[in-house]
C-alpha atoms as a PDB file:
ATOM      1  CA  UNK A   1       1.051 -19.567  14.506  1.00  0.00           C
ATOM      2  CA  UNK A   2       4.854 -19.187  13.344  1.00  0.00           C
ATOM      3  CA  UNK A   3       5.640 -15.684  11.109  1.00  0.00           C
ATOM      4  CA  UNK A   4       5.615 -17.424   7.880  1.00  0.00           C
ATOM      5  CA  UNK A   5       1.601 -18.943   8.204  1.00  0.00           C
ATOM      6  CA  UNK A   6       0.619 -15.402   9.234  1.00  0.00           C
ATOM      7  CA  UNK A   7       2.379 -13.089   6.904  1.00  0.00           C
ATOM      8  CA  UNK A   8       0.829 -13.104   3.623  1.00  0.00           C
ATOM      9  CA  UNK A   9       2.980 -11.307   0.738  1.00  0.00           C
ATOM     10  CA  UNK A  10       1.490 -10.873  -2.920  1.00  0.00           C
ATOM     11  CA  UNK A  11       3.634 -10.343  -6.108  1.00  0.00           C
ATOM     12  CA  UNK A  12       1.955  -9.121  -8.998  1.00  0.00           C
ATOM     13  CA  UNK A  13       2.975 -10.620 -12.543  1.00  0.00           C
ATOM     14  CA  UNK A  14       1.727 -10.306 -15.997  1.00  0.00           C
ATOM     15  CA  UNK A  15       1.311 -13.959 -16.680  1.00  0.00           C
ATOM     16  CA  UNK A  16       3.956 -13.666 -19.118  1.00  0.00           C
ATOM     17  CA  UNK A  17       7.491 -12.742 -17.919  1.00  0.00           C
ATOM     18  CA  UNK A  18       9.271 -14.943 -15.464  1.00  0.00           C
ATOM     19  CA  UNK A  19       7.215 -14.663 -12.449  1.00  0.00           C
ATOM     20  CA  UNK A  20       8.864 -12.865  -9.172  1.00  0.00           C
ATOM     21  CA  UNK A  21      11.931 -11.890 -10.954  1.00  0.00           C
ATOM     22  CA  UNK A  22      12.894  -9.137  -9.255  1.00  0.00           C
ATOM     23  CA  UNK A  23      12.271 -10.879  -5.564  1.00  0.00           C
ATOM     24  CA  UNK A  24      16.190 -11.757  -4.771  1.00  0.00           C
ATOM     25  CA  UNK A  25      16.118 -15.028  -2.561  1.00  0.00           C
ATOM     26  CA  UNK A  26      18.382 -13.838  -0.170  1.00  0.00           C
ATOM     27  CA  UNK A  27      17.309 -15.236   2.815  1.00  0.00           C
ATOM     28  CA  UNK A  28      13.985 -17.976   4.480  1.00  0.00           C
ATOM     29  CA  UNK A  29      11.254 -15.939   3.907  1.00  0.00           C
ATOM     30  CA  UNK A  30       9.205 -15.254   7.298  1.00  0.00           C
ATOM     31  CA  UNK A  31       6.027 -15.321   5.617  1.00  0.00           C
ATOM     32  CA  UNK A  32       4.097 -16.690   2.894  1.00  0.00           C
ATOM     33  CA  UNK A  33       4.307 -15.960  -0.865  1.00  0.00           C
ATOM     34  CA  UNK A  34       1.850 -15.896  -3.328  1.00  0.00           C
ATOM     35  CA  UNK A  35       1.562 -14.860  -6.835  1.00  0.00           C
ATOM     36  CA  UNK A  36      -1.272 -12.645  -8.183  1.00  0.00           C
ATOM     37  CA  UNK A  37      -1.934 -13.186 -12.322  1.00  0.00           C
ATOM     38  CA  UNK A  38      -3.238  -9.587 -13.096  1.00  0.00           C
ATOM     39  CA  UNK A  39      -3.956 -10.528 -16.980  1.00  0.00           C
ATOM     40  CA  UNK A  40      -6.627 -13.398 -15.349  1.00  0.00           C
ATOM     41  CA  UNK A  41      -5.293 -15.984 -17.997  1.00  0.00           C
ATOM     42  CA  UNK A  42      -3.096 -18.766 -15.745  1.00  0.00           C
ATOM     43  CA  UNK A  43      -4.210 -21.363 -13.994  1.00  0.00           C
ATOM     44  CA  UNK A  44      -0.743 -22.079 -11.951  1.00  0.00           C
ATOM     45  CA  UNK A  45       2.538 -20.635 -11.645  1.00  0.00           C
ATOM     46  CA  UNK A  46       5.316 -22.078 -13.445  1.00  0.00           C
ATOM     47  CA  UNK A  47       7.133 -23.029 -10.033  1.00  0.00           C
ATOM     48  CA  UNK A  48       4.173 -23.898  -7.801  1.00  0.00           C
ATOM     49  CA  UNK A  49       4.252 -20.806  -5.749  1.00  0.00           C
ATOM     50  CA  UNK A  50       0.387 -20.549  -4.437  1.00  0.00           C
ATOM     51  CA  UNK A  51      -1.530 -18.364  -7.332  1.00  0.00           C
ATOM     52  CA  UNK A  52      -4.306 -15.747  -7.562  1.00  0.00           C
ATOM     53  CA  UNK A  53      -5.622 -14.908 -11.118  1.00  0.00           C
ATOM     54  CA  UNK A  54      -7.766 -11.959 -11.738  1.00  0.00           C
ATOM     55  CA  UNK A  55      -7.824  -9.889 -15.459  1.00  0.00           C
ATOM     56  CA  UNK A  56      -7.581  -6.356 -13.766  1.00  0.00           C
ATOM     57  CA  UNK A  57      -6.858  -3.024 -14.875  1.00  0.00           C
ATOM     58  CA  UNK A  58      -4.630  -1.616 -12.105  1.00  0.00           C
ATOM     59  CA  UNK A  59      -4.209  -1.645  -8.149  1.00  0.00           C
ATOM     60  CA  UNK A  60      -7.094  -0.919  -6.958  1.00  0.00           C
ATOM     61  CA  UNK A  61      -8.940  -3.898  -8.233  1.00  0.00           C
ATOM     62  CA  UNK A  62      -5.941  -6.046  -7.447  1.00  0.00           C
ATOM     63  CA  UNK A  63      -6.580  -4.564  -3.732  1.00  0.00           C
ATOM     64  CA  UNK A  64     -10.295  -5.613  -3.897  1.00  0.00           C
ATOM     65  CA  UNK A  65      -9.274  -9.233  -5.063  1.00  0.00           C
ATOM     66  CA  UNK A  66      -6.588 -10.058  -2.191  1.00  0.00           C
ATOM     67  CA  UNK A  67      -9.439  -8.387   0.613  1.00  0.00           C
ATOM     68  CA  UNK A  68     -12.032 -11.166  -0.842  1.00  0.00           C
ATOM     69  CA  UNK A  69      -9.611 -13.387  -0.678  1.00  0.00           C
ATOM     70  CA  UNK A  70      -8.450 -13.030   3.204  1.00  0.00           C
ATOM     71  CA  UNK A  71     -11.801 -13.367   3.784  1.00  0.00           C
ATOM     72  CA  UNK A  72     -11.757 -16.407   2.357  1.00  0.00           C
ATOM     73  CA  UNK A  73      -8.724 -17.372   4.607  1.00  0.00           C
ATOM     74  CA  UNK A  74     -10.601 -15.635   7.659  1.00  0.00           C
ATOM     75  CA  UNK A  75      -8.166 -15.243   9.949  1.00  0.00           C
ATOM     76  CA  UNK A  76      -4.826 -17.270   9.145  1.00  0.00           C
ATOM     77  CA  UNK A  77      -2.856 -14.268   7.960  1.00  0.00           C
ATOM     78  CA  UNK A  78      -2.350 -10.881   9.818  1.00  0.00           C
ATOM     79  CA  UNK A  79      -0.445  -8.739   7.897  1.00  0.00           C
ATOM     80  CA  UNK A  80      -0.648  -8.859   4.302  1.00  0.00           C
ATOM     81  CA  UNK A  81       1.777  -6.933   1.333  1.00  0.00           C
ATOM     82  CA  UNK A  82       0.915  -6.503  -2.338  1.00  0.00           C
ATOM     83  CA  UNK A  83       4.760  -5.818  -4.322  1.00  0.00           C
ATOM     84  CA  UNK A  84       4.340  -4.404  -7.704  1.00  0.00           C
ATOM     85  CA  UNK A  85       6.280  -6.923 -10.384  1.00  0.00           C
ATOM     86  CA  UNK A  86       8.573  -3.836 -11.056  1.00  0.00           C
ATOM     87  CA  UNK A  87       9.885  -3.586  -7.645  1.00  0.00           C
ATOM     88  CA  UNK A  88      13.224  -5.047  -7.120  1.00  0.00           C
ATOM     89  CA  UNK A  89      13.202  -6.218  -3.521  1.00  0.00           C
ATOM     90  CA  UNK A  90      15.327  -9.121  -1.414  1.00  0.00           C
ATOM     91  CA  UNK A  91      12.743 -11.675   1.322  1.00  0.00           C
ATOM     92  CA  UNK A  92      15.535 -10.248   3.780  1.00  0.00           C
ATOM     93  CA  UNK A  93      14.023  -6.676   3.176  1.00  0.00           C
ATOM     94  CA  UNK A  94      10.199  -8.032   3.925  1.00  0.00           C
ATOM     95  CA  UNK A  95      11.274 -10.061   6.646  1.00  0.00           C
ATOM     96  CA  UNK A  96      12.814  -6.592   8.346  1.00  0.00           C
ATOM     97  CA  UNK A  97       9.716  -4.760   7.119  1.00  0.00           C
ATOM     98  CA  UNK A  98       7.423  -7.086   8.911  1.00  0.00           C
ATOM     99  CA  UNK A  99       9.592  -7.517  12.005  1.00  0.00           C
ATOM    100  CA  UNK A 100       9.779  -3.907  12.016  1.00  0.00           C
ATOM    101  CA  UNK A 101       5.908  -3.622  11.779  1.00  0.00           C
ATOM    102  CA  UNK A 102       5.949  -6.557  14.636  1.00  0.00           C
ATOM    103  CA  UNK A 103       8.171  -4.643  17.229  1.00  0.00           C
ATOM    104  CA  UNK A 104       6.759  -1.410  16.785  1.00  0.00           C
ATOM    105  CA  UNK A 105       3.157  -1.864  16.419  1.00  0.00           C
ATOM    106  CA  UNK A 106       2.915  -0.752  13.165  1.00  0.00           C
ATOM    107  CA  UNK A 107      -0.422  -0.627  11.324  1.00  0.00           C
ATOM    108  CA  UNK A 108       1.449  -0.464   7.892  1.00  0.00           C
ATOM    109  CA  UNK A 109       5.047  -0.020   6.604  1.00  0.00           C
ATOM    110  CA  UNK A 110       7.525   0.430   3.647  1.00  0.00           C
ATOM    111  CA  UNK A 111      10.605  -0.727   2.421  1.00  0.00           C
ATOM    112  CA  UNK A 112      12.586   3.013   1.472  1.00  0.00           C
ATOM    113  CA  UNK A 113      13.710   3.189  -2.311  1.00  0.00           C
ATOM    114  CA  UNK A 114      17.054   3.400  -3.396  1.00  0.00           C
ATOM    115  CA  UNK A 115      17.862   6.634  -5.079  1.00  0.00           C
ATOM    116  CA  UNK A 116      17.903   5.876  -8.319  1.00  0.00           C
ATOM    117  CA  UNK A 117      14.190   4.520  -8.387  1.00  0.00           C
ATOM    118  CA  UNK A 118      11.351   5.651 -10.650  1.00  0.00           C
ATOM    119  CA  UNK A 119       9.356   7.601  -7.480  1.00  0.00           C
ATOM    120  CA  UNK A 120       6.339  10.551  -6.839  1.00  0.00           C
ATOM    121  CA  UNK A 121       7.673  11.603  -3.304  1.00  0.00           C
ATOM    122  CA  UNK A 122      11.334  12.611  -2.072  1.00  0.00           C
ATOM    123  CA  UNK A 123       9.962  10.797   1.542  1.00  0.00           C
ATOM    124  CA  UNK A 124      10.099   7.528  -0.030  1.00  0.00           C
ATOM    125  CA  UNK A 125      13.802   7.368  -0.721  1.00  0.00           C
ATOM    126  CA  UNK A 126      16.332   5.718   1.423  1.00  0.00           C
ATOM    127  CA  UNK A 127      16.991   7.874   4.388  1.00  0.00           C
ATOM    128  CA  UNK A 128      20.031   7.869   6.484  1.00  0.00           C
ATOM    129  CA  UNK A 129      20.633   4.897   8.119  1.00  0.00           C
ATOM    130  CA  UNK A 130      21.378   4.541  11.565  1.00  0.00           C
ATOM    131  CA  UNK A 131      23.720   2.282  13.327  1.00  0.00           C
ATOM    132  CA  UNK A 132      21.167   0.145  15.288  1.00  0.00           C
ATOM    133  CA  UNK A 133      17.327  -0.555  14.647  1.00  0.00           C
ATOM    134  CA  UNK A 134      15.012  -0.816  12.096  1.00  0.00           C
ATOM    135  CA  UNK A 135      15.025   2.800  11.168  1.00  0.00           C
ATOM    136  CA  UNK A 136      11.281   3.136  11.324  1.00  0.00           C
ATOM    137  CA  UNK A 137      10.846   6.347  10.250  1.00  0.00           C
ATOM    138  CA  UNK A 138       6.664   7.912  10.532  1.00  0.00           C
ATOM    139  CA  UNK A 139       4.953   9.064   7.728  1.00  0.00           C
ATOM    140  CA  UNK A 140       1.541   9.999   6.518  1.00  0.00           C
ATOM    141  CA  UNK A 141       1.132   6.771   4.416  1.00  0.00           C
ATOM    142  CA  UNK A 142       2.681   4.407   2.028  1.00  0.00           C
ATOM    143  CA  UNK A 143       2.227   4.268  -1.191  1.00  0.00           C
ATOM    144  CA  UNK A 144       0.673   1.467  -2.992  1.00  0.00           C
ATOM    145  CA  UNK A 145       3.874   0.021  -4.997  1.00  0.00           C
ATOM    146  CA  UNK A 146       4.968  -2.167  -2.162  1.00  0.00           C
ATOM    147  CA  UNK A 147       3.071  -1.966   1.225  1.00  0.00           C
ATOM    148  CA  UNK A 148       2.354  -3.663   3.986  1.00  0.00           C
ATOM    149  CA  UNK A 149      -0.821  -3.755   5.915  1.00  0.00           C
ATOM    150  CA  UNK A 150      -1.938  -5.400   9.573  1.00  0.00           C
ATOM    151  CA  UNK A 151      -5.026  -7.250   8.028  1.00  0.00           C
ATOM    152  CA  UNK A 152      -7.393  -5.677  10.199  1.00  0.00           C
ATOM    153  CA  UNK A 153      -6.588  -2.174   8.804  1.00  0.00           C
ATOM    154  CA  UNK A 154      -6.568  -4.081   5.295  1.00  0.00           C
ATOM    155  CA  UNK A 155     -10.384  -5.571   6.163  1.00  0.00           C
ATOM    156  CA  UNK A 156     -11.458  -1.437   7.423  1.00  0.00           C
ATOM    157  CA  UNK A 157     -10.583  -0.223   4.135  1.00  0.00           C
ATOM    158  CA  UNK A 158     -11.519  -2.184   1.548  1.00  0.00           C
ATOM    159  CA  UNK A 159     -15.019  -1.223   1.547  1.00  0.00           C
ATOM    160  CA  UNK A 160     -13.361   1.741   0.098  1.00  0.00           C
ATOM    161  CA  UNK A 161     -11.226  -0.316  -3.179  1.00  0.00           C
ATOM    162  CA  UNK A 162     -14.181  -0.442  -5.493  1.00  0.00           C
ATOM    163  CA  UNK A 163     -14.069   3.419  -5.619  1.00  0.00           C
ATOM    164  CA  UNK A 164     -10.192   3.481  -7.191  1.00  0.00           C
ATOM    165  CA  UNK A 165      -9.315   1.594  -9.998  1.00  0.00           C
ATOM    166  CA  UNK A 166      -5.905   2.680 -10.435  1.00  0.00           C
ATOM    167  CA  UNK A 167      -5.763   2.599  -6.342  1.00  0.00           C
ATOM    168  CA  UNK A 168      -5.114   6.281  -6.327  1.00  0.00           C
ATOM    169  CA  UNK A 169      -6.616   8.217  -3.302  1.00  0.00           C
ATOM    170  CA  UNK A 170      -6.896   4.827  -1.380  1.00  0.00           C
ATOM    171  CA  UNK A 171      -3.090   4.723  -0.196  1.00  0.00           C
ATOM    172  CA  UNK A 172      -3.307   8.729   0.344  1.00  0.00           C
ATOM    173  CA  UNK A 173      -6.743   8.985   2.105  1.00  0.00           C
ATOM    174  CA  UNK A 174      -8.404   5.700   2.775  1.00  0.00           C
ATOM    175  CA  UNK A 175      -5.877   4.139   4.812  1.00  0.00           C
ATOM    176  CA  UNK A 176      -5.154   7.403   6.907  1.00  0.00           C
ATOM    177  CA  UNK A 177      -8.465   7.734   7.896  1.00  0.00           C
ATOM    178  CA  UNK A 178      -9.109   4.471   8.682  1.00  0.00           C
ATOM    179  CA  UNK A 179      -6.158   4.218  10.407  1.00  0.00           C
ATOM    180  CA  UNK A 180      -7.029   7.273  13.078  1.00  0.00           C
ATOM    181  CA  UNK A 181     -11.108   6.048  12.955  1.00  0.00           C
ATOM    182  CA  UNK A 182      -9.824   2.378  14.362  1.00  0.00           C
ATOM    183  CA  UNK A 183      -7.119   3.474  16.319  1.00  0.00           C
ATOM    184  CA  UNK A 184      -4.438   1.493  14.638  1.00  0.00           C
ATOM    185  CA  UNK A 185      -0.995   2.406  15.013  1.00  0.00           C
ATOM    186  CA  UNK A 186       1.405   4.349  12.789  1.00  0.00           C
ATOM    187  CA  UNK A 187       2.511   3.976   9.648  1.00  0.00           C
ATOM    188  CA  UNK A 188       6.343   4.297   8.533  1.00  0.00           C
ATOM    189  CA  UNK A 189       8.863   3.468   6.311  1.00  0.00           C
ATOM    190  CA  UNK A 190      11.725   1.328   7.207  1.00  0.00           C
ATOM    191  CA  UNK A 191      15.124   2.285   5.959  1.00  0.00           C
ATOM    192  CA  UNK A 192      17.071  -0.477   6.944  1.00  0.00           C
ATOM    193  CA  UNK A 193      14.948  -2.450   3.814  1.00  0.00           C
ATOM    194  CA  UNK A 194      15.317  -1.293   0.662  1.00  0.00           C
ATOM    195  CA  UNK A 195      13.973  -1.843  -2.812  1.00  0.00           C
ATOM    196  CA  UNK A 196      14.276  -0.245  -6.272  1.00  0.00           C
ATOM    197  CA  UNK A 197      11.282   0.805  -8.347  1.00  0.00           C
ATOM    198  CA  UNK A 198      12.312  -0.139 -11.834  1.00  0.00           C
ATOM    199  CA  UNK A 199       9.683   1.215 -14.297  1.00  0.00           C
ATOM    200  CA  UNK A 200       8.482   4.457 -14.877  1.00  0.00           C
ATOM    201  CA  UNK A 201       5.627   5.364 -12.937  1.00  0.00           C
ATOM    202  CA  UNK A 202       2.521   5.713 -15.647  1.00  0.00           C
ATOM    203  CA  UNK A 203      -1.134   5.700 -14.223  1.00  0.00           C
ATOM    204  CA  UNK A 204      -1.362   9.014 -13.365  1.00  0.00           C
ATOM    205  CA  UNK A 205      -3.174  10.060 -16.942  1.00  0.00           C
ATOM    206  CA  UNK A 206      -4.695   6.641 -17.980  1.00  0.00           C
ATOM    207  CA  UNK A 207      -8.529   6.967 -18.425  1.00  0.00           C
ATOM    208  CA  UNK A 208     -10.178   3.743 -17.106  1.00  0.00           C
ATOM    209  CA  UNK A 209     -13.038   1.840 -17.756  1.00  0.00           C
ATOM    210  CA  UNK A 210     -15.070   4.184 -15.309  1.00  0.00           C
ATOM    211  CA  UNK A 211     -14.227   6.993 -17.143  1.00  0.00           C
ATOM    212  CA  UNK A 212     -11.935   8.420 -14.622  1.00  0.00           C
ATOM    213  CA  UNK A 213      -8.248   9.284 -14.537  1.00  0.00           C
ATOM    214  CA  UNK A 214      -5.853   7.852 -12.028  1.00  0.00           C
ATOM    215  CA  UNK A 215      -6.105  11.860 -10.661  1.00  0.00           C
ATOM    216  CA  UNK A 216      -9.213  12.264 -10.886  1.00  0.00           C
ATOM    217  CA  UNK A 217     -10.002   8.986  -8.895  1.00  0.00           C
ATOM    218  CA  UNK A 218      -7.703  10.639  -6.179  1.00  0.00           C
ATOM    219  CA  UNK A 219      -9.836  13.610  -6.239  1.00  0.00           C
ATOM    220  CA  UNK A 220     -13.232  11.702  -6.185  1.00  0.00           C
ATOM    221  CA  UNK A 221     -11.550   9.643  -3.151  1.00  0.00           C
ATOM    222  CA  UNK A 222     -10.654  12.642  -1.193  1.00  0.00           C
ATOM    223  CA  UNK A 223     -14.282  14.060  -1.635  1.00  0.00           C
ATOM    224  CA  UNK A 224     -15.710  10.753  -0.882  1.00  0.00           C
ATOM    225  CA  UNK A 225     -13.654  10.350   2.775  1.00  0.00           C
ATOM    226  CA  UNK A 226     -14.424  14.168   3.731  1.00  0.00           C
ATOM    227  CA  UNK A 227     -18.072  13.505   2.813  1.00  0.00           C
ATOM    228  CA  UNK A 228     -18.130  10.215   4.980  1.00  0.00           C
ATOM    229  CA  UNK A 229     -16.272  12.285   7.695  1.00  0.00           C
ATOM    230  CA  UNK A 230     -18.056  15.080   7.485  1.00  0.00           C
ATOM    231  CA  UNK A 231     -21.249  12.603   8.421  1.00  0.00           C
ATOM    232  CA  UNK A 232     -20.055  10.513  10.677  1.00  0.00           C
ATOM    233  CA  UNK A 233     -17.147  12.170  13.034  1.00  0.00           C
ATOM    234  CA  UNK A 234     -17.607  15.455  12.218  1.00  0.00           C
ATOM    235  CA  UNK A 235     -15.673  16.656  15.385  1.00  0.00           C
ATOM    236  CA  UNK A 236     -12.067  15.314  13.613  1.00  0.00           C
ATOM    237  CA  UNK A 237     -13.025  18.419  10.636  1.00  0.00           C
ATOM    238  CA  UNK A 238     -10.370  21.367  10.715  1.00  0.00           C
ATOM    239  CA  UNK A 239      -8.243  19.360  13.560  1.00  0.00           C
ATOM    240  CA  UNK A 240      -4.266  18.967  12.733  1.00  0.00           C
ATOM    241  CA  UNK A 241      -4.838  15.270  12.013  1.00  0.00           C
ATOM    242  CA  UNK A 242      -7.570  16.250   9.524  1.00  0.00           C
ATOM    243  CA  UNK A 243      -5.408  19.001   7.945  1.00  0.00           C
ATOM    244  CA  UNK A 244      -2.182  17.189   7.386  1.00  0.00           C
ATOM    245  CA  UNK A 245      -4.252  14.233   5.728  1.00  0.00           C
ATOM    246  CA  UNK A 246      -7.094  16.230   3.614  1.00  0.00           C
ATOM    247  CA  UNK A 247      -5.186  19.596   3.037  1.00  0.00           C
ATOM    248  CA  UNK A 248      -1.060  18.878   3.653  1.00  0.00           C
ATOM    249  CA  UNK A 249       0.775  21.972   3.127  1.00  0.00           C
ATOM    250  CA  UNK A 250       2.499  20.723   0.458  1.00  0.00           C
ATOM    251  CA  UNK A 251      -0.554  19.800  -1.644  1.00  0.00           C
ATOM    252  CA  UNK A 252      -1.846  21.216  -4.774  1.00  0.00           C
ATOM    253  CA  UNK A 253      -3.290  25.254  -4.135  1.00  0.00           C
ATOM    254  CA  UNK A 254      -6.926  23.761  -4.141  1.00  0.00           C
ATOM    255  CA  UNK A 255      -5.950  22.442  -0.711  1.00  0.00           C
ATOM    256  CA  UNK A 256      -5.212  26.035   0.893  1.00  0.00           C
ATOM    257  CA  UNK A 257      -8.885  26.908   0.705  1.00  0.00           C
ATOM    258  CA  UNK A 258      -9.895  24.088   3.166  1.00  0.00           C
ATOM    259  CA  UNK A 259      -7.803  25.255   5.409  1.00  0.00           C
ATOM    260  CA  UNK A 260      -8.866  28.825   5.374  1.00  0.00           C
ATOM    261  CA  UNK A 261     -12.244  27.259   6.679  1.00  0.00           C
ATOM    262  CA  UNK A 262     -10.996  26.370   9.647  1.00  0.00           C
ATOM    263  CA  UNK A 263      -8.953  29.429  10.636  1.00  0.00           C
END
């Protein structure tokens, strides 16, 4: 199986604008594109690029759509990336992502944003970039905007989408825990790709159909991986790995008092 039949990557687009605009077509793409229709009203793309039409109301669900539909495929991709439509990214940034991911047995990865992107976390910005490499630099997770995912680490998880509409919570706490539960391997950010988040970022105090905020989905997700942990492996509670996923030191206050449980 050649890189392009087993690397799936998604775009999202509104059904409206010009679809994959901001994907520069700088290089052969070592993967497979596809196009997901988040408004759920086209039939086909404009330029024949493969399609997937859904009427969602963020992330998460789009998350939920692309896992049913790997099924589907069973097993002819094995990684997998969903790009937000405002990300400005070039194929020869993917292509280094997933060679990156490749080489270093990655169970998830990142292209770093430019400085002058719309962003949540300092961590996702371009780093320094070294002479040589890929520049794979660990972190906790990557956020939803652009990632990429080994499909079975995609397949652990998505149990888990139907619980996060906006997808927040599931990027932050789904995908770290499944990642230590299966013993998959890091995740990272690769500096030697980079792409520009052009919009500002505007879930985080939408209410959606559920009733919830993007926040207060976080929250509920949080809860709802401790819970499951707290179950199932309850000899992972209180360990480092535990505490830098469920109670990171640079977390909101409410996080201080699970760690004072385990001191």
């Amino acid at each position: 199986m050649t890189p392009a039949q087993s690397a799936l990557i998604i775009i999202t687009w509104d059904g409206k604008s010009p679809p994959a605009a901001l994907l520069t077509r700088d290089a052969v793409p070592e993967f497979s594109l596809m196009l997901f229709d988040y408004s759920g009203r086209i039939d086909a793309s404009p330029d024949g690029t493969p399609l997937l039409s859904h009427a969602t109301e963020c992330k998460g669900q789009i998350l939920g759509h692309v896992a049913a539909l790997l099924n589907d495929l069973e097993d002819r991709h094995d990684w997998v990336g969903i790009i937000d439509d405002d990300v400005e990214i070039g194929i020869s940034a993917i292509n280094i992502c997933l060679a990156a991911a490749r080489a270093h047995g990655l169970s998830s990865c990142s292209a770093a944003l430019t400085p002058d992107s719309a962003h949540s976390h300092p961590w996702t910005l371009q780093q320094p970039v070294a002479t040589s490499g890929n520049c794979i630099r660990p972190v906790g997770y990557v956020e939803v905007m652009m990632p990429i995912y080994a499909v079975p680490l995609f397949r652990a998880a998505s149990p888990l989408f139907r619980h996060s509409i906006s997808s927040y919570g599931i990027d932050q706490f789904v995908f770290p825990m499944l990642q230590k539960l299966t013993g998959a391997g890091p995740a990272a950010i690769i500096d030697s790709a980079i792409a520009s988040h052009r919009r500002p970022i505007t879930s985080d105090r939408r209410v959606f159909s559920n009733g919830l905020t993007a926040i207060a989905e976080r929250v509920y997700l949080r809860r709802l991986c401790i819970d499951w942990l707290r179950r199932e492996r309850p000899a992972l509670l209180g360990t480092a790995w535990y505490l830098d996923v469920f109670a990171p030191w640079n977390g909101p206050a409410r996080f201080w008092f699970e760690r004072l449980k385990y001191w």
